[in-house]
C-alpha atoms as a PDB file:
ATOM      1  CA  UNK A   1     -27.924  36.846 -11.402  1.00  0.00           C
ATOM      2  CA  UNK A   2     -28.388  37.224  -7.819  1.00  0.00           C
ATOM      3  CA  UNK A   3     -28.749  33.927  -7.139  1.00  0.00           C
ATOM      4  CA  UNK A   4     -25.630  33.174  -8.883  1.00  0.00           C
ATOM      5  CA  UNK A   5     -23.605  35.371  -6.879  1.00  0.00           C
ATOM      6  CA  UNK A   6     -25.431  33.926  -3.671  1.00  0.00           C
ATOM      7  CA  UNK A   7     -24.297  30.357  -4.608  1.00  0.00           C
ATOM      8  CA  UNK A   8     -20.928  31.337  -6.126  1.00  0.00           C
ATOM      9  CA  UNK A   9     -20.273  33.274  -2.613  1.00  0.00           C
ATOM     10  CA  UNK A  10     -21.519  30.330  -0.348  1.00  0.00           C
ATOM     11  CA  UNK A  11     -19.674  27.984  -2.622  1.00  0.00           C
ATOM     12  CA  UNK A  12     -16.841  29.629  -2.302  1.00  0.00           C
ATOM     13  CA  UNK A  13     -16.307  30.050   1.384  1.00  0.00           C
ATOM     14  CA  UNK A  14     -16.661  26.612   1.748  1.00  0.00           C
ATOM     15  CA  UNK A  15     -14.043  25.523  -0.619  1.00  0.00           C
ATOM     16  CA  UNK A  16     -11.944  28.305   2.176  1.00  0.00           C
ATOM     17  CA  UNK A  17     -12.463  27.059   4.715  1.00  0.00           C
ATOM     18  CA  UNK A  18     -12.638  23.378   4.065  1.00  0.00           C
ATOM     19  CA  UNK A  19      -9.163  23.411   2.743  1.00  0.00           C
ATOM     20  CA  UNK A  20      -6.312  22.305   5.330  1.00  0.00           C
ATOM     21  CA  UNK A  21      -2.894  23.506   4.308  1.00  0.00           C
ATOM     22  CA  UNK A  22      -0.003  20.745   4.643  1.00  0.00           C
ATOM     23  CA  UNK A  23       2.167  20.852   7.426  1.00  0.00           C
ATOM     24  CA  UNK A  24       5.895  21.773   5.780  1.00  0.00           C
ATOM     25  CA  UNK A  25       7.363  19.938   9.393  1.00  0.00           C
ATOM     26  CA  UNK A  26       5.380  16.547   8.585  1.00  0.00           C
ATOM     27  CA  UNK A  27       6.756  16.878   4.366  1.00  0.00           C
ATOM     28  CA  UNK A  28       9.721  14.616   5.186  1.00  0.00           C
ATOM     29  CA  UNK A  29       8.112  11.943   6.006  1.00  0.00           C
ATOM     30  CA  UNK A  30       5.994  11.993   2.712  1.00  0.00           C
ATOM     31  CA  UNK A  31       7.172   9.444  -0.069  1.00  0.00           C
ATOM     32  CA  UNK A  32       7.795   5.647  -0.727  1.00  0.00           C
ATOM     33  CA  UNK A  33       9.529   3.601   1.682  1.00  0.00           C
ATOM     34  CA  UNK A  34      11.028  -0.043   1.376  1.00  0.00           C
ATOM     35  CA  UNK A  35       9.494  -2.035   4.437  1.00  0.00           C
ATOM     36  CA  UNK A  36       9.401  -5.268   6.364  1.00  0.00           C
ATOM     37  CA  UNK A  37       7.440  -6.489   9.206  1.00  0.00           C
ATOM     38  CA  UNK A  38       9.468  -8.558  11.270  1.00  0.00           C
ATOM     39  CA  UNK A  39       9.345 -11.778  11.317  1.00  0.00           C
ATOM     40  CA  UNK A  40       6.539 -12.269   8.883  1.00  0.00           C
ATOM     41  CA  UNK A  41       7.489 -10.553   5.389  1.00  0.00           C
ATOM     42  CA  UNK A  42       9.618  -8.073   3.360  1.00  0.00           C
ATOM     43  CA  UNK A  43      10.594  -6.524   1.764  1.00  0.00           C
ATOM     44  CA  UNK A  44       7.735  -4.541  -0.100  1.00  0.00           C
ATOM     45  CA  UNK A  45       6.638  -0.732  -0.859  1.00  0.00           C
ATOM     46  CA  UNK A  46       4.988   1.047   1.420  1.00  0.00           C
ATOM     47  CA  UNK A  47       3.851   4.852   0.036  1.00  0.00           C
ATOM     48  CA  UNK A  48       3.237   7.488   2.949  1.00  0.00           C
ATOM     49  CA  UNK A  49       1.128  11.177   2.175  1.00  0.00           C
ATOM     50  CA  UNK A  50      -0.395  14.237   3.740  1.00  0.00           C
ATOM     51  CA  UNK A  51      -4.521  14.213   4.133  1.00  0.00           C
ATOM     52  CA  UNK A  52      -3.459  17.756   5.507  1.00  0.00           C
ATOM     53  CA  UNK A  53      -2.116  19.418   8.948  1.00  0.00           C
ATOM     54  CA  UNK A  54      -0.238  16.966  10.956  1.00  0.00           C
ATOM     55  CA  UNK A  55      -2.326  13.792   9.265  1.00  0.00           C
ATOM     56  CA  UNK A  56      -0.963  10.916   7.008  1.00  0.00           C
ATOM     57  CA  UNK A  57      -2.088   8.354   4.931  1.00  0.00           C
ATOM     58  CA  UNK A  58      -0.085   4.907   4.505  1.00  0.00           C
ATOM     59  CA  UNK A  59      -0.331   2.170   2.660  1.00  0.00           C
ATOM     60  CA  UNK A  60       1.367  -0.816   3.160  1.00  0.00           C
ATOM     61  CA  UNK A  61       1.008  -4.929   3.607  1.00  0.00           C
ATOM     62  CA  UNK A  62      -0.005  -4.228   7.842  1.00  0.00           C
ATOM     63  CA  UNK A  63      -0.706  -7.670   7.750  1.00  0.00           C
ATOM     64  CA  UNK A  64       2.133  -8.867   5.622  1.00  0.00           C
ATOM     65  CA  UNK A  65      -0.439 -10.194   2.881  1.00  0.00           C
ATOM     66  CA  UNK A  66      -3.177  -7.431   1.562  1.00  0.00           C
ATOM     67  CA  UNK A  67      -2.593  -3.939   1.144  1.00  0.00           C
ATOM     68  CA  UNK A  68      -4.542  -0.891   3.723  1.00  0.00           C
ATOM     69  CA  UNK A  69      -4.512   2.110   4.213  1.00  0.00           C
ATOM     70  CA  UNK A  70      -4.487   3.895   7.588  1.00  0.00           C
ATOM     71  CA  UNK A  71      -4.616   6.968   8.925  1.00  0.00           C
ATOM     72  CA  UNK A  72      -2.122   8.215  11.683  1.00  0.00           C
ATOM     73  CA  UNK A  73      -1.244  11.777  13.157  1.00  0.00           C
ATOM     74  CA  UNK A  74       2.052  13.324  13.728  1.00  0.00           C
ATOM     75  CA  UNK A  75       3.338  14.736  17.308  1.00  0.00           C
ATOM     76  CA  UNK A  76       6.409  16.065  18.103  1.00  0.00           C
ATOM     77  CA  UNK A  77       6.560  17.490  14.518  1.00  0.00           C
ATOM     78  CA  UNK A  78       9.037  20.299  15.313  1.00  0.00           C
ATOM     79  CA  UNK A  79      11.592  17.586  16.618  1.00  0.00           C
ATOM     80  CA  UNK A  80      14.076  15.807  14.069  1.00  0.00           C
ATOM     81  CA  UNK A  81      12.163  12.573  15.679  1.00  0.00           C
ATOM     82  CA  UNK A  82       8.653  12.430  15.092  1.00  0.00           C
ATOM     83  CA  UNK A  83       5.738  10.182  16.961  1.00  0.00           C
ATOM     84  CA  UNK A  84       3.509   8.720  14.872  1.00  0.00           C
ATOM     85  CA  UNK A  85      -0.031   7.828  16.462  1.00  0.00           C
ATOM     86  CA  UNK A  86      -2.549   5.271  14.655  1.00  0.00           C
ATOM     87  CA  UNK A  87      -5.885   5.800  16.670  1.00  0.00           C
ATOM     88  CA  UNK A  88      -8.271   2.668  16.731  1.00  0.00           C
ATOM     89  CA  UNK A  89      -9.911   2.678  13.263  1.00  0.00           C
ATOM     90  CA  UNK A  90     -11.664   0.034  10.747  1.00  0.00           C
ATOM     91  CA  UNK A  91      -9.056  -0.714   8.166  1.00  0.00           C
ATOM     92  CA  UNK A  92     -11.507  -3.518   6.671  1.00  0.00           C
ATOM     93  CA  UNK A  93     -14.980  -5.099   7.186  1.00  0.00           C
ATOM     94  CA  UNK A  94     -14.327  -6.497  11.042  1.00  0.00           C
ATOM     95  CA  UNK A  95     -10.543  -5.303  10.963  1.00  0.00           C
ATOM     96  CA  UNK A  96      -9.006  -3.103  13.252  1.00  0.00           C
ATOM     97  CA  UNK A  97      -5.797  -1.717  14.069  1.00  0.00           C
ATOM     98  CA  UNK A  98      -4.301   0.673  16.002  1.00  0.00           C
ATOM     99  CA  UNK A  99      -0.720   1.484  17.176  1.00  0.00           C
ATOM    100  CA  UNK A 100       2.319   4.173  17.681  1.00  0.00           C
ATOM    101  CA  UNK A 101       6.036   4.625  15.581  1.00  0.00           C
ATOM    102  CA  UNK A 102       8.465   7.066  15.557  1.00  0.00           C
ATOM    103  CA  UNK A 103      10.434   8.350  11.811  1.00  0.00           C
ATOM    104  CA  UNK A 104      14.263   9.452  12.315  1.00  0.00           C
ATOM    105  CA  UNK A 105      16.604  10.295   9.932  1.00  0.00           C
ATOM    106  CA  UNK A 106      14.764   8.777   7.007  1.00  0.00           C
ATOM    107  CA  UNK A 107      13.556   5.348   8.511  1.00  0.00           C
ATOM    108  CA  UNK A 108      10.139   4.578  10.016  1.00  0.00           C
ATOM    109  CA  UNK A 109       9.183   2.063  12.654  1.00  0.00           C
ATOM    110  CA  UNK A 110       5.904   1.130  13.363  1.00  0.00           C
ATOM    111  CA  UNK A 111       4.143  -1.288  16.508  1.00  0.00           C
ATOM    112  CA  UNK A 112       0.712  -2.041  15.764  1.00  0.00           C
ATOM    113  CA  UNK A 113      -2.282  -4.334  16.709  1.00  0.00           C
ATOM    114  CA  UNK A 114      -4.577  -5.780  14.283  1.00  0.00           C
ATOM    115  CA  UNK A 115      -8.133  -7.231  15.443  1.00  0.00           C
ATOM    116  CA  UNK A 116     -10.142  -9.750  13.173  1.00  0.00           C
ATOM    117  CA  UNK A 117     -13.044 -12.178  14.392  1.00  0.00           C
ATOM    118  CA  UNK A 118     -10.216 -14.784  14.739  1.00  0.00           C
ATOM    119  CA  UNK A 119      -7.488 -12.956  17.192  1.00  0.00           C
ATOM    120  CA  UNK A 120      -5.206 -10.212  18.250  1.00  0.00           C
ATOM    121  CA  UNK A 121      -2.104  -9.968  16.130  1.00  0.00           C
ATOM    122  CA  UNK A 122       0.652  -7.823  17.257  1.00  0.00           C
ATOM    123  CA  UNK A 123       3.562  -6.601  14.814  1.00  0.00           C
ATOM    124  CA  UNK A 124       6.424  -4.346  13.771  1.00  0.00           C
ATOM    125  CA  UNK A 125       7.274  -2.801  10.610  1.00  0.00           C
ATOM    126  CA  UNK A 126      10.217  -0.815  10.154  1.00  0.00           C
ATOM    127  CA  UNK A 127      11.181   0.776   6.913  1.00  0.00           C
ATOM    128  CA  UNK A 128      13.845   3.228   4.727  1.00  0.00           C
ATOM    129  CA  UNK A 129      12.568   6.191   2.545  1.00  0.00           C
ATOM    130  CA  UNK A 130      14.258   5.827  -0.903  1.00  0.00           C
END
């Protein structure tokens, strides 16, 4: 029984403290939006969540043909316009990305690099929440 309570108590304060709480100024910018990237494709669905705090999740045709998902970080979250950052991450094997955007009123717009073995691609995807 003592053991239990040990690994119930441990258990528990990690499931605490592991636990971000969402960010109620980053909530707008949660849902589905209808996208294009300029120049290349469009229009298609891109979907947009929390991961917790200030951090989002979106998924979306970055490269106009296959679907990724990337992580970003809101600043300026207090502000009716909001920066988005995208840090330098692997999106697939030997694919990288990385980028800023800002979201007003609804809409999102998005400048981004993606790196492959084969080149530097530079693009722009704007979008409208539904």
């Amino acid at each position: 029984m003592k053991n239990f309570l040990y690994a119930l108590t441990i258990c528990s304060t990690v499931f605490l403290f592991a636990c971000e709480e969402y960010d109620e100024d980053i909530l707008p910018i949660v849902g589905t939006y209808q996208a294009s990237i300029i120049g290349l494709t469009g229009p298609f669905d891109m979907a947009i969540s929390t991961t917790g705090g200030d951090d989002i999740r979106m998924d979306a045709l970055f490269d106009g043909f296959d679907y990724f998902l990337v992580d970003a970080d809101i600043d300026d979250k207090e502000d009716f316009r909001k920066r988005i950052d995208i840090d330098y991450q692997e999106i697939a094997p030997n694919v990288f990305i990385e980028g800023e955007g800002v979201y007003f009123d609804f809409s999102i717009q998005l400048d981004y690099t993606i790196e492959d073995q084969f080149g530097t691609y530079d693009y722009t995807l704007v979008g409208s929440q539904f």
